[in-house]
Structure formats: C-alpha cells, structure tokens
Protein backbone atom coordinates (compact mmCIF):
# COMPACT_ATOMS: atom_id res chain seq x y z
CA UNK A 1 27.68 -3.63 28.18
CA UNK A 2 29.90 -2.92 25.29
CA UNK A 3 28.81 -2.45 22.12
CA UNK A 4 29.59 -4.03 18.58
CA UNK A 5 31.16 -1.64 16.24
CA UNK A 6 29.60 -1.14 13.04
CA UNK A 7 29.24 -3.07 10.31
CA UNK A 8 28.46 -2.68 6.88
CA UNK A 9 28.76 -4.53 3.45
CA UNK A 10 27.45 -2.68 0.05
CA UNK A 11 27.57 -5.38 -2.78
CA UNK A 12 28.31 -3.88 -6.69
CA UNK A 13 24.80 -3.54 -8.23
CA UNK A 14 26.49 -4.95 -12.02
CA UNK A 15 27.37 -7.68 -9.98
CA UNK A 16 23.84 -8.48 -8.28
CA UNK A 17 21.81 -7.93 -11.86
CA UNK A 18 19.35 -10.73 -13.16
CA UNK A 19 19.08 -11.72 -9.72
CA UNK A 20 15.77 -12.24 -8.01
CA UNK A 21 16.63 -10.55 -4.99
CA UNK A 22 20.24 -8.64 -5.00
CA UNK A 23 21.02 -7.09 -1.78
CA UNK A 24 22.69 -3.89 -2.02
CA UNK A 25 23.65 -3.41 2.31
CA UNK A 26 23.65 -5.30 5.01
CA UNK A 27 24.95 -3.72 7.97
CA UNK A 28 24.62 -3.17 11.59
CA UNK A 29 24.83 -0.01 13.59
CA UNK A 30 25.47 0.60 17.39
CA UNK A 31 24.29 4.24 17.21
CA UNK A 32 21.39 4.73 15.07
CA UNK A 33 22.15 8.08 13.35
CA UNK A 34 18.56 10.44 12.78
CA UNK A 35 17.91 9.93 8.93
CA UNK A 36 15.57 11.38 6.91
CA UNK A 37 14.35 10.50 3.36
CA UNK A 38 11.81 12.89 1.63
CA UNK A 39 11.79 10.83 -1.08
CA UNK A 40 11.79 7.40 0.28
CA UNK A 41 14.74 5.30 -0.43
CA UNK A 42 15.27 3.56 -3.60
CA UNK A 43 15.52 -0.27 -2.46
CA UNK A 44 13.14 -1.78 -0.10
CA UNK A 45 14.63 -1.26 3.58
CA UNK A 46 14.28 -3.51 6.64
CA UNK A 47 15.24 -1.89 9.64
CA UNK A 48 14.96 -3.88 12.83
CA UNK A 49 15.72 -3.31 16.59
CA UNK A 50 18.57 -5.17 18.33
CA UNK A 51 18.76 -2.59 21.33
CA UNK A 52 16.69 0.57 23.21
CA UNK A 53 14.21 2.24 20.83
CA UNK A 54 13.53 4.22 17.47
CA UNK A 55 10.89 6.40 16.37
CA UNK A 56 9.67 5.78 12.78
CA UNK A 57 7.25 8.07 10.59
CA UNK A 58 5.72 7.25 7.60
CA UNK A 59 2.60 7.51 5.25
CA UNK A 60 1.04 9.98 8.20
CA UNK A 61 2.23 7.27 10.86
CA UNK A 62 4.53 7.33 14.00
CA UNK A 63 5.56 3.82 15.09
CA UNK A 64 7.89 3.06 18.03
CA UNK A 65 10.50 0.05 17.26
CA UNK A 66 11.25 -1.67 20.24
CA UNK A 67 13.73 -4.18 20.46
CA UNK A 68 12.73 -7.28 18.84
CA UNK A 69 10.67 -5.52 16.07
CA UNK A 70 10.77 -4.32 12.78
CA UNK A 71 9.77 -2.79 9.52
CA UNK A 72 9.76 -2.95 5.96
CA UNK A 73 9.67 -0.02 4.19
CA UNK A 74 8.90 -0.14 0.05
CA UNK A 75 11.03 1.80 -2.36
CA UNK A 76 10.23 5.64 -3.18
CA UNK A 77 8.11 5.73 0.66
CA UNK A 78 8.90 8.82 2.03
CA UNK A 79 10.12 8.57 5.77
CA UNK A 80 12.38 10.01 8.52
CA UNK A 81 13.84 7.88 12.01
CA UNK A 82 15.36 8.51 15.04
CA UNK A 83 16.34 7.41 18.19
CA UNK A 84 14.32 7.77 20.81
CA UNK A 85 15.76 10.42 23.23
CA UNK A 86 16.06 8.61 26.62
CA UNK A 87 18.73 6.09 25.46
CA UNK A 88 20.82 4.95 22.26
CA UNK A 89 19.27 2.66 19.13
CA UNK A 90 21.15 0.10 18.24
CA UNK A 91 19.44 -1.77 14.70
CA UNK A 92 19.94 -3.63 12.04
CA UNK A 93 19.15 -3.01 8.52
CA UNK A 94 18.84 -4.63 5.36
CA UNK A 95 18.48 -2.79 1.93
CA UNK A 96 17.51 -5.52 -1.32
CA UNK A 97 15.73 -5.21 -4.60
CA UNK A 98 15.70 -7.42 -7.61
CA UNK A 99 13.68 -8.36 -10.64
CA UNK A 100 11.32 -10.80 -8.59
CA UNK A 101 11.38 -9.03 -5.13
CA UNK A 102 8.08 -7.55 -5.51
CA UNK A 103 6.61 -10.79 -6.27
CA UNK A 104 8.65 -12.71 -3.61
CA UNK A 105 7.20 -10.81 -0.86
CA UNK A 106 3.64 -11.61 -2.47
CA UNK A 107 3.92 -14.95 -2.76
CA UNK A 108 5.22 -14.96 1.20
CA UNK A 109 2.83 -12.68 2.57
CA UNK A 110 5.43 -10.29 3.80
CA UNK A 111 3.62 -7.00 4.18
CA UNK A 112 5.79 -3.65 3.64
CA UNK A 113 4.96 -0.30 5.58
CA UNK A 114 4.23 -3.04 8.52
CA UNK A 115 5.61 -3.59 11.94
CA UNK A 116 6.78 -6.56 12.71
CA UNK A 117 7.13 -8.25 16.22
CA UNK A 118 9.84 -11.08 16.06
CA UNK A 119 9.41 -14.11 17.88
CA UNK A 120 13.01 -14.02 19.96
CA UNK A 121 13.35 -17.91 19.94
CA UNK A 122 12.44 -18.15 16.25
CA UNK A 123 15.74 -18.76 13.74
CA UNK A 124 14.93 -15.45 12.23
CA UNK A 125 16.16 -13.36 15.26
CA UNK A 126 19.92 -13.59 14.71
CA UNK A 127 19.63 -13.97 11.12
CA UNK A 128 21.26 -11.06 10.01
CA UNK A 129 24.14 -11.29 12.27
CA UNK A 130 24.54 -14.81 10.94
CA UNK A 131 24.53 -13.15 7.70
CA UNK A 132 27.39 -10.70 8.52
CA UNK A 133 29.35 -12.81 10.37
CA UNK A 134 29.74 -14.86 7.52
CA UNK A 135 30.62 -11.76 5.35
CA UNK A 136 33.37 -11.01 7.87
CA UNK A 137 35.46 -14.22 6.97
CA UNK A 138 33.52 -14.99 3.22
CA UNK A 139 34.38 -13.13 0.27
CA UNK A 140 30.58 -13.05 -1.85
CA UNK A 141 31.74 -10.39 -4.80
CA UNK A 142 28.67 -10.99 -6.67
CA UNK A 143 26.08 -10.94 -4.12
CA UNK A 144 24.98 -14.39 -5.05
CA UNK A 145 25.13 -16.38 -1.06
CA UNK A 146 24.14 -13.42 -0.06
CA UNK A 147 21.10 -13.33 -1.90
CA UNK A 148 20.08 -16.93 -1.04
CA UNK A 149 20.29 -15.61 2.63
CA UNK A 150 17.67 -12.52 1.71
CA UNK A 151 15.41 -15.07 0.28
CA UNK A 152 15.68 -17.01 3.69
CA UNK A 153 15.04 -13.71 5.80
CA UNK A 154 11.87 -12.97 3.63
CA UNK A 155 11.06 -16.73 4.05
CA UNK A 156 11.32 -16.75 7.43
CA UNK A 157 9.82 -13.40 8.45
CA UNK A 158 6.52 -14.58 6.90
CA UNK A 159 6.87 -17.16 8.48
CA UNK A 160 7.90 -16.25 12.21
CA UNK A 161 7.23 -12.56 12.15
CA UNK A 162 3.81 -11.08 13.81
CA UNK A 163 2.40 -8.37 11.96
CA UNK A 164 0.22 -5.57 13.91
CA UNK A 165 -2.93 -5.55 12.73
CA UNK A 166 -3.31 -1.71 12.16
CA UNK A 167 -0.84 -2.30 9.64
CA UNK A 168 -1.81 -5.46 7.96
CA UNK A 169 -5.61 -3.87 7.84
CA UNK A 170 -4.11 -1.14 5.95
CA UNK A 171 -1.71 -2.82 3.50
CA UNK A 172 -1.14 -6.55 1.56
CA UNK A 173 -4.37 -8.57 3.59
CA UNK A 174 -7.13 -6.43 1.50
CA UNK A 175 -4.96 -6.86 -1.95
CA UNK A 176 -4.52 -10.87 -0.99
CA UNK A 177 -8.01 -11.85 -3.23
CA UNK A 178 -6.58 -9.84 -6.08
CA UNK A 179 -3.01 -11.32 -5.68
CA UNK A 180 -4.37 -14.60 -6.01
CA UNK A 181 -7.00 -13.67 -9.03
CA UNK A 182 -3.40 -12.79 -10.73
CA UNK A 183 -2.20 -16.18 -9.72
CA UNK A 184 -4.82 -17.68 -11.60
CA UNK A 185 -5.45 -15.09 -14.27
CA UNK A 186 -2.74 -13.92 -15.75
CA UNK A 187 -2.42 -15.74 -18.93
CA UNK A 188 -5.85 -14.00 -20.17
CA UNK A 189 -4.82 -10.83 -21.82
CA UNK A 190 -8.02 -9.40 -22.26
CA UNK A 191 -7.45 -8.32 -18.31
CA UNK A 192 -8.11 -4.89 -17.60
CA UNK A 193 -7.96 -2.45 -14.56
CA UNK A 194 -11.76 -2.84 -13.72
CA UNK A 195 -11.74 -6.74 -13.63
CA UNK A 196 -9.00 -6.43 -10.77
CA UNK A 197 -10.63 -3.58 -8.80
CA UNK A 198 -13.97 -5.43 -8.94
CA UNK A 199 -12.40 -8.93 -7.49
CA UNK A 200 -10.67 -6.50 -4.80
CA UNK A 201 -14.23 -5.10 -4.74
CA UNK A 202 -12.92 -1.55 -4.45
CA UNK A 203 -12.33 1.35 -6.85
CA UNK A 204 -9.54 1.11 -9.36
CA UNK A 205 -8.53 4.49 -8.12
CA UNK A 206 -8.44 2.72 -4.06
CA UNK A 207 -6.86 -0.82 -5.81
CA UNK A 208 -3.97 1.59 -7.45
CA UNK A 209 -3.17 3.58 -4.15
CA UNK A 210 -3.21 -0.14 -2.33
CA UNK A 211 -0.38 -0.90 -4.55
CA UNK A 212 1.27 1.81 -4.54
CA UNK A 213 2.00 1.84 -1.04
CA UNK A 214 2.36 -2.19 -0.75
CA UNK A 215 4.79 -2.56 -3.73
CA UNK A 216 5.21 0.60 -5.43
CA UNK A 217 4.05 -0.20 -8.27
CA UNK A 218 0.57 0.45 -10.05
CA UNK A 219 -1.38 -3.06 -10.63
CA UNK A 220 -1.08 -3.04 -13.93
CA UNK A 221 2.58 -2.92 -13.84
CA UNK A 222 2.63 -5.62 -11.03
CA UNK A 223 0.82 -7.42 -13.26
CA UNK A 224 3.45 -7.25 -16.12
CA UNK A 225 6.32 -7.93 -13.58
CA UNK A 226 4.14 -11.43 -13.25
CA UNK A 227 4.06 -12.65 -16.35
CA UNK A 228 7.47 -11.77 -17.05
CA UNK A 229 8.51 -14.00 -14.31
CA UNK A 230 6.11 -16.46 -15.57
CA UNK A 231 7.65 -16.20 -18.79
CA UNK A 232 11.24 -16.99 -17.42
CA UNK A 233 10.07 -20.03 -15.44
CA UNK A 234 8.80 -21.63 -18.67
CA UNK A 235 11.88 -20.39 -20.92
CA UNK A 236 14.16 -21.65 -18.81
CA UNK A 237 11.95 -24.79 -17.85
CA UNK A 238 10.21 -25.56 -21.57
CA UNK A 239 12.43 -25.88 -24.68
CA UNK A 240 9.47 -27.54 -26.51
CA UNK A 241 7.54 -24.04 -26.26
CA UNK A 242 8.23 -21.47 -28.90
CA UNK A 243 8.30 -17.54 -27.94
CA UNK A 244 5.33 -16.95 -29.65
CA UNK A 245 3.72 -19.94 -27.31
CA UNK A 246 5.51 -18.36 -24.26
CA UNK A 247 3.86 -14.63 -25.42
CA UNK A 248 0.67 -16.05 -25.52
CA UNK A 249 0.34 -18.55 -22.35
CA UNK A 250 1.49 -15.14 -20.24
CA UNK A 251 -1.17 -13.26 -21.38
CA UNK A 252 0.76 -11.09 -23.87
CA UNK A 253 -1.02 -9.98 -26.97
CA UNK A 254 1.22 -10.52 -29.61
CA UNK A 255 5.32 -11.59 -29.90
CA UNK A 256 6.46 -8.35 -30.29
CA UNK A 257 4.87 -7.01 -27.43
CA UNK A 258 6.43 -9.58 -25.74
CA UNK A 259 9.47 -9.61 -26.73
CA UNK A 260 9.54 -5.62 -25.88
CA UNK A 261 8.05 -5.91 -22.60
CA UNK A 262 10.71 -8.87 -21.77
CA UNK A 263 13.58 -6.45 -23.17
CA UNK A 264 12.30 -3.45 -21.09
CA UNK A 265 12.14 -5.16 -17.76
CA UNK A 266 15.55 -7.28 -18.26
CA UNK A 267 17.45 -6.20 -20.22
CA UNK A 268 17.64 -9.18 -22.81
CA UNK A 269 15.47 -10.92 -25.37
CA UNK A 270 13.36 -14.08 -24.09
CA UNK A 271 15.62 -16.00 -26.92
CA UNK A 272 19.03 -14.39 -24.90
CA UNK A 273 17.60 -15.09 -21.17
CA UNK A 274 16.77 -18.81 -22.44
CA UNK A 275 20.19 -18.94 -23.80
CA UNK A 276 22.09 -18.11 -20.69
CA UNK A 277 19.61 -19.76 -18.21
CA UNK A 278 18.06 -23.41 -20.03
C-alpha cells in the first residue's frame, strides 16, 4: 500500500481572531514523527489514528491509539507521542482555539485528555480528509469555512465518538452538574468559588484541578469566558438593551467591570463588538 504524502495547512492567527473556533493546522502525516511537549501545546490538539499505532503519555497516563481512535489534548497539557515500534503511525491532527472553544466543547460534551473510539461508518471518520481535500483546490485565507468545518468535527465527535470510561470518570462527566449550574446561574453575581464546589459536591481545591485539566482554565475564569459569550449573544441579538442592562443580566457587578472584563478577553468594547456584529 502506498502512502499519502503529507499534508499540512497553518491558517494566519490575525486572520482567524474574533472567531469562535479558529483553526490554526490541519494536516495529515504518513510518518508520525516522536514529539514531545514539556509544556503542553498552546492550542487544543486532536490527534487521531488513520493507520498502525501510537503511544501517547499524559497527566501520569500511557494510552495506545489504534487506528480508528483518538484524543483531545487541552492547551498547556504536558505530553510526549510516538510510534509504536513494530510498524509506522500514520494520523491525523487538528490544532484549534478561539474565544468560545472552551465553551463549545462544554456545551457538546466533548471531553479533552479522553480517548476516543470512532465509529468507522459514522460521517465523522473521513472528516478531516474531507476537510483537506477541500483545502487542496479552496483558497480559505481567513480561516472562516474552515472554522465552520471545526465546529462540525466537535459536533460530530460528541456525537459519534465513544469515550473510554477511565477517561470520562476522570475528566468533563463529574464537572457536567456544575456546567449546567453555570447554565442556569450565571447572571447572579454574588457567585462565588464555594457555591460551585458545593453543587460539584467536591472541594474547591478538587473543582479547580477538574478544570484545569478539562479546559485549562480555573472555574472562575470559565465562568467569566461565559458570560462574556452571553454578553455577545445579547449585544449582537438585543439593541433595546443598554450596556449597563447587558453588565447586569451577565452577572457583572457594575459597567465598568464589564466593560473591562469584555475589553480584556476581546479585544474591543461591548459598544465596538455590537457595532461590527448587530
């Protein structure tokens, strides 16, 4: 059998900003190269099997990937791969971030730090050599079609992919009561670390080491990265509301907390982002 060369696309990351997930690589590789990443890589990474077998350590775990599974890995995870020494590794990867990623993969249900077992009759399979192939013939400068596509693969990975359940025990399915206590909480500002540890019914100390290695972020700053997107669903979707209103129905204390906290995570005011995107 002869194999497919390499492929790889990196999009610009100017280009990919504001986006809610902006790939930064897609690519394919015939000959899995040993790589090792002390400390972690800076996107979230899917890495999948098309051929033979890897060997993947991470968070004081060795996991094989077979062909026809995959994992996740969050940003900042320190990790290391290789091919397994009997034959070649031939994968897949996918590298994405983007100021709603976090919060995408929540509101799937797509665990990080996971193996996944892909249904080979599912859409999801050939996905990302759908995705390339198109890049072969498609000029995408700004990422845009492309991120549509990443929004499809997290979409249908929830939706098709089989999680083991060592993993799943130890990541997203114990901070799934909390994730949906933010759902319904997260206009009260009066919200604190305690009230979330004690609807996970853990320690804060447990709940913050949870997220860490689920998102990579603490809870409270999850938390944040919630109501902003909150906050740009109803700026974009409610001329009638005022900042102020805006501040306070996302749980902010005060408009100029807001307005800061909006600023520091996009780079714009709420009155610029409604601007550009009502």
């Amino acid at each position: 059998m002869t194999a497919k060369a390499m492929r790889r696309f990196v999009f610009s990351p100017s280009g990919a900003s504001g986006l809610p997930v902006s790939v930064e690589s897609i690519g394919y590789n015939p000959e899995q190269e040993p790589i090792s990443r002390p400390e972690g890589y800076p996107k979230y990474h899917w890495i999948q099997t098309e051929e033979g077998e890897g060997i993947l350590h991470f968070a004081n775990e060795t996991v094989r990937l077979t062909e026809g599974t995959g994992v996740l890995l969050p940003p900042g995870l320190p990790h290391r791969y290789e091919a397994d020494p009997a034959g070649v590794w031939r994968t897949y990867y996918l590298t994405f971030g983007g100021e709603a990623a976090a919060h995408i993969l929540a509101s799937f249900g797509v665990l990080t730090s996971s193996l996944y077992r892909l249904d080979t009759d599912s859409p999801f399979v050939p996905l990302l050599s759908h995705m390339l192939a198109r890049l072969d013939t498609d000029t995408d400068m700004f990422g845009l079609e492309t991120s549509t596509d990443a929004y499809r693969f997290l979409g249908l990975l929830s939706k098709y992919g089989q999680v083991s359940q060592m993993s799943a025990s130890r990541n997203i399915e114990r901070l799934i009561p909390v994730l949906k206590w933010m759902e319904q909480n997260f206009s009260d500002s009066d919200v604190g670390l305690d009230d979330l540890a004690e609807t996970a019914q853990m320690s804060g100390r447990q709940l913050s080491k949870l997220f860490q290695r689920a998102f990579s972020l603490s809870p409270y700053a999850y938390f944040v990265q919630m109501r902003i997107h909150k906050a740009k669903e109803l700026l974009a979707g409610r001329s009638d509301l005022t900042v102020a209103a805006i501040a306070e129905h996302t749980g902010f204390r005060d408009p100029s907390h807001f307005v800061a906290t909006f600023r520091r995570n996009t780079g714009m005011t709420p009155q610029q982002f409604r601007k550009i995107y009502s």
